[in-house]
Protein backbone atom coordinates (compact mmCIF):
# COMPACT_ATOMS: atom_id res chain seq x y z
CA UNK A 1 76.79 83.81 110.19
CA UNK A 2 78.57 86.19 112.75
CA UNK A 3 76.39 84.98 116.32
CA UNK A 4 78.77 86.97 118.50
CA UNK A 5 81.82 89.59 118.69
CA UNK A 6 84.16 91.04 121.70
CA UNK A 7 86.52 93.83 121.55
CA UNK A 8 86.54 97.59 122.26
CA UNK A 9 83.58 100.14 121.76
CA UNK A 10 85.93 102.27 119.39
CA UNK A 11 82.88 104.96 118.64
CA UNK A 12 79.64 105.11 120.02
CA UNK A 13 76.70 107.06 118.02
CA UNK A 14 72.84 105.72 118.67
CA UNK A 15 72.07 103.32 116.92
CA UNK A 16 75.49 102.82 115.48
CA UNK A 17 78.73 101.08 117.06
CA UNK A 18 82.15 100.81 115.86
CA UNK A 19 83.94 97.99 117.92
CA UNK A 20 87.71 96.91 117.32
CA UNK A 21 88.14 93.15 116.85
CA UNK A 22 91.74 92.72 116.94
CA UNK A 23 92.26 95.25 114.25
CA UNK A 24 89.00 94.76 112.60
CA UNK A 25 86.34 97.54 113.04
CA UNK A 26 82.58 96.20 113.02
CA UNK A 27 80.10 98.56 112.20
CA UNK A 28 77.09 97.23 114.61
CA UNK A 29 73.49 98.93 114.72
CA UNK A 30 72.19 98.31 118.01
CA UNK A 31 68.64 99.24 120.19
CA UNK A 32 69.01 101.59 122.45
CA UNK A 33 68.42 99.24 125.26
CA UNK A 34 71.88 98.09 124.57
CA UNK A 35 73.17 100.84 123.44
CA UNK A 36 72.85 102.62 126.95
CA UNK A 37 73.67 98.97 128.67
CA UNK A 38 77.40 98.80 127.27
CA UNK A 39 79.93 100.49 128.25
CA UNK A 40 81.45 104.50 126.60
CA UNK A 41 84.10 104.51 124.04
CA UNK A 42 87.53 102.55 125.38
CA UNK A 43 85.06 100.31 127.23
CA UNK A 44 85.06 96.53 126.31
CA UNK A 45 81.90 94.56 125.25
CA UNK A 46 80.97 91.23 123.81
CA UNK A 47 77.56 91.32 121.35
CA UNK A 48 75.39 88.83 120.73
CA UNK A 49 74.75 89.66 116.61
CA UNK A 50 72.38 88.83 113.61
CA UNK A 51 74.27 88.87 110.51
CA UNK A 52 71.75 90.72 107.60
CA UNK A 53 73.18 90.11 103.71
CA UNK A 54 71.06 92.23 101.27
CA UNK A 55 71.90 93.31 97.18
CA UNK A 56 72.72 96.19 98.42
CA UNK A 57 74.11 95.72 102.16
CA UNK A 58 75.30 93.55 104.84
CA UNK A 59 74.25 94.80 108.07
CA UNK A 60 75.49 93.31 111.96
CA UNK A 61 72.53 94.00 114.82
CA UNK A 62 73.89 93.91 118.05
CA UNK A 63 72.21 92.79 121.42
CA UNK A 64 73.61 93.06 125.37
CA UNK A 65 71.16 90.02 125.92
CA UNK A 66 70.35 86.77 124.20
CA UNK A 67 66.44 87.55 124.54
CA UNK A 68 66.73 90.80 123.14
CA UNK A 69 68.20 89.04 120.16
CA UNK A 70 65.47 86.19 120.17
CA UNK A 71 63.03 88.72 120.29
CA UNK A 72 64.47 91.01 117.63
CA UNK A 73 64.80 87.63 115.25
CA UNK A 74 60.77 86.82 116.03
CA UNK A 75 59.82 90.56 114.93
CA UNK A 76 61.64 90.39 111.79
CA UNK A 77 60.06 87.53 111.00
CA UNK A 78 56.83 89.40 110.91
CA UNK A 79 55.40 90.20 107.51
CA UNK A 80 56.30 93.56 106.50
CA UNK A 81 58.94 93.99 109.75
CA UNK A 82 62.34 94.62 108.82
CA UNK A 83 65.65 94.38 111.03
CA UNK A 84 65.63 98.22 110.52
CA UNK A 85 61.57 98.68 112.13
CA UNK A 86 62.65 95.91 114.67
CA UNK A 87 65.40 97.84 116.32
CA UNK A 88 63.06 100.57 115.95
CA UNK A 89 60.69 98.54 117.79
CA UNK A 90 63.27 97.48 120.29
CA UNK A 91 64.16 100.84 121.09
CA UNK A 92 60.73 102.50 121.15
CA UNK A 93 59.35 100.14 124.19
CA UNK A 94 61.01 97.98 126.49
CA UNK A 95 59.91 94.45 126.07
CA UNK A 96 57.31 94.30 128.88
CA UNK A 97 55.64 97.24 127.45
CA UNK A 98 55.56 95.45 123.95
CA UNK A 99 54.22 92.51 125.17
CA UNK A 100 51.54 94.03 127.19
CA UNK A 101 50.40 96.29 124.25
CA UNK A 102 50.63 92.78 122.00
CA UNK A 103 48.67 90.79 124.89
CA UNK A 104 45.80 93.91 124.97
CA UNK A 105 45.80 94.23 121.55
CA UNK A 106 46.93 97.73 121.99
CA UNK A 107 47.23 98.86 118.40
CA UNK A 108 46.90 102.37 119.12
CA UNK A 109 50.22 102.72 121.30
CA UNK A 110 52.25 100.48 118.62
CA UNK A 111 51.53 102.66 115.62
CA UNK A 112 53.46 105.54 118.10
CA UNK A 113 56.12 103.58 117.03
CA UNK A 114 58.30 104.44 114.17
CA UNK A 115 57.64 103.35 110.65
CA UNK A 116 54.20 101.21 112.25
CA UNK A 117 51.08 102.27 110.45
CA UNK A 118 48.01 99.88 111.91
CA UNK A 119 48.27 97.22 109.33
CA UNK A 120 51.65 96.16 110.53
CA UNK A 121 50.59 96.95 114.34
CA UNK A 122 47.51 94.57 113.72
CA UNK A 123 49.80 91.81 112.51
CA UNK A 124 51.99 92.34 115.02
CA UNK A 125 49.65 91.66 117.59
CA UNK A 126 48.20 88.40 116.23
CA UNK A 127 51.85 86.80 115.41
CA UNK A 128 53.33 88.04 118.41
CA UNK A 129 50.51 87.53 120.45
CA UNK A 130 51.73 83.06 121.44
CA UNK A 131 55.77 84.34 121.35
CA UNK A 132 55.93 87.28 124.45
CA UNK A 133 54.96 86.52 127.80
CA UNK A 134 54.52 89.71 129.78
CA UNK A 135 55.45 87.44 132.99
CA UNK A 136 58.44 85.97 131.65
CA UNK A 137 59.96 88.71 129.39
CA UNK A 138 62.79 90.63 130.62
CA UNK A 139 63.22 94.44 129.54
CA UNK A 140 66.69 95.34 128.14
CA UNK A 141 68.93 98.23 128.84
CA UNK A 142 70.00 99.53 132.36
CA UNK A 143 70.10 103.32 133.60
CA UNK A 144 73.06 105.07 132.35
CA UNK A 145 74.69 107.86 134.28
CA UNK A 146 77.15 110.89 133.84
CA UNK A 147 76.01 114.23 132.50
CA UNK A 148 76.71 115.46 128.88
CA UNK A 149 76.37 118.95 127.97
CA UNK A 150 74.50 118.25 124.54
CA UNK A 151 72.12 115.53 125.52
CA UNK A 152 68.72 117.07 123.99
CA UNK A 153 70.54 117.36 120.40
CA UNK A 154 72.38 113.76 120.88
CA UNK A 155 69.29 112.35 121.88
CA UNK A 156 67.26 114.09 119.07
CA UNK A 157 70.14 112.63 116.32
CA UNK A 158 68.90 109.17 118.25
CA UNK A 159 65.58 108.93 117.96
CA UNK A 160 65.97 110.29 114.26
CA UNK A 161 68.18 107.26 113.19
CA UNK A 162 65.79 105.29 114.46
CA UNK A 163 63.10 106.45 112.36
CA UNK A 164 60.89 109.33 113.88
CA UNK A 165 61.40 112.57 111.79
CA UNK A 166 63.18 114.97 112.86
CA UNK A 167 60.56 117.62 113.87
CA UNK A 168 58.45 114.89 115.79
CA UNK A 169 62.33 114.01 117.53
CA UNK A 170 62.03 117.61 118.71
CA UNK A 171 58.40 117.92 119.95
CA UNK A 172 59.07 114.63 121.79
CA UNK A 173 62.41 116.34 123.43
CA UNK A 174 60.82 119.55 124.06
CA UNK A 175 57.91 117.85 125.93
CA UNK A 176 60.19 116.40 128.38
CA UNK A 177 60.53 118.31 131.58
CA UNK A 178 64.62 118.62 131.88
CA UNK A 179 64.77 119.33 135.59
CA UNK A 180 66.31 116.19 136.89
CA UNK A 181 67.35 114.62 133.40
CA UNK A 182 71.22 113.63 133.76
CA UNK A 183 71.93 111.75 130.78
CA UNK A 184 70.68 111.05 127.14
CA UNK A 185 69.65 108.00 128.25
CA UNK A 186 67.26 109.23 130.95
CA UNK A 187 65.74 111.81 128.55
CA UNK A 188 65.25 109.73 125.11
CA UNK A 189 63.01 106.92 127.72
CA UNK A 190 60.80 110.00 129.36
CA UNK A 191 60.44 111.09 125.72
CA UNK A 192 59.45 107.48 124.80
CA UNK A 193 57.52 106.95 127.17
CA UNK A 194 55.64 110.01 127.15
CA UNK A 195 54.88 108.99 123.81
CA UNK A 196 53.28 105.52 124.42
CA UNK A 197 50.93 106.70 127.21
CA UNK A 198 49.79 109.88 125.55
């Protein structure tokens, strides 16, 4: 089991990381909570992982935070949640707004979510409902800043490896009022969260 890698971010793509471990590249998928809480390419970072073997893959998730990684391992463990729909998860709400829509039963706003139709939003709530405490959860990720000049199409590509298709990825874009977005990061979270509270 891999729990944990530091080296240098080496190429950054949501949701996928390259990082350098003396020498070694590790290809990490990571939420976009983290992936906006690390630092740009050149920038050193330490990951706390979950090592996935499958017949046909081995996959490293990557979290900034040790509850973001408890979290993720409690979704997964969901029937009919895989690692890929938990990052999706992860990325979709921040983890106050998943435990309140657990904790309210709110299975409308969770099927928003990509790859969640209401039989897996249903189970989420009732396994979920005794392991996230909307008082004691923490949300992951932190405002990232700097302006790029193609943030609507890198923040499209995001939300489309993470699952939405890629004329929903649009609509969601297009919906969001650009005016004072600076970053991808600012405009993939109004898009988000436009989504959950339409």
């Amino acid at each position: 089991m891999i729990g944990q890698i530091k080296g240098i971010i080496i190429a950054k793509q949501a949701p996928d990381l390259l990082v350098d471990v003396q020498g070694i590249g590790y290809e990490v998928l990571v939420s976009l909570g983290t992936f906006f809480d690390i630092p740009e390419v050149g920038g050193a970072v330490t990951l706390h992982t979950h090592f996935v073997v499958r017949e046909d893959a081995q996959l490293l998730f990557g979290f900034a935070t040790l509850e973001e990684r408890a979290l993720f391992r409690q979704l997964i463990k969901v029937n009919g949640v895989g690692p890929k729909m938990a990052l999706a998860i992860l990325s979709g709400m921040s983890a106050s707004e998943f435990a309140e829509a657990v904790h309210n039963n709110d299975i409308a706003t969770l099927v928003k979510l990509p790859g969640v139709g209401k039989k897996t939003a249903e189970r989420l709530v009732v396994e979920m409902r005794d392991k996230v405490d909307v008082a004691q959860v923490s949300d992951f990720g932190s405002p990232a800043t700097g302006k790029h000049p193609d943030i609507k199409q890198e923040a499209e590509s995001a939300l489309t490896a993470l699952g939405y298709k890629p004329q929903d990825a649009a609509k969601m874009i297009s919906r969001v009022s650009d005016e004072d977005i600076t970053s991808t990061e600012q405009l993939i979270r109004r898009a988000l969260k436009n989504m959950v509270s339409r």
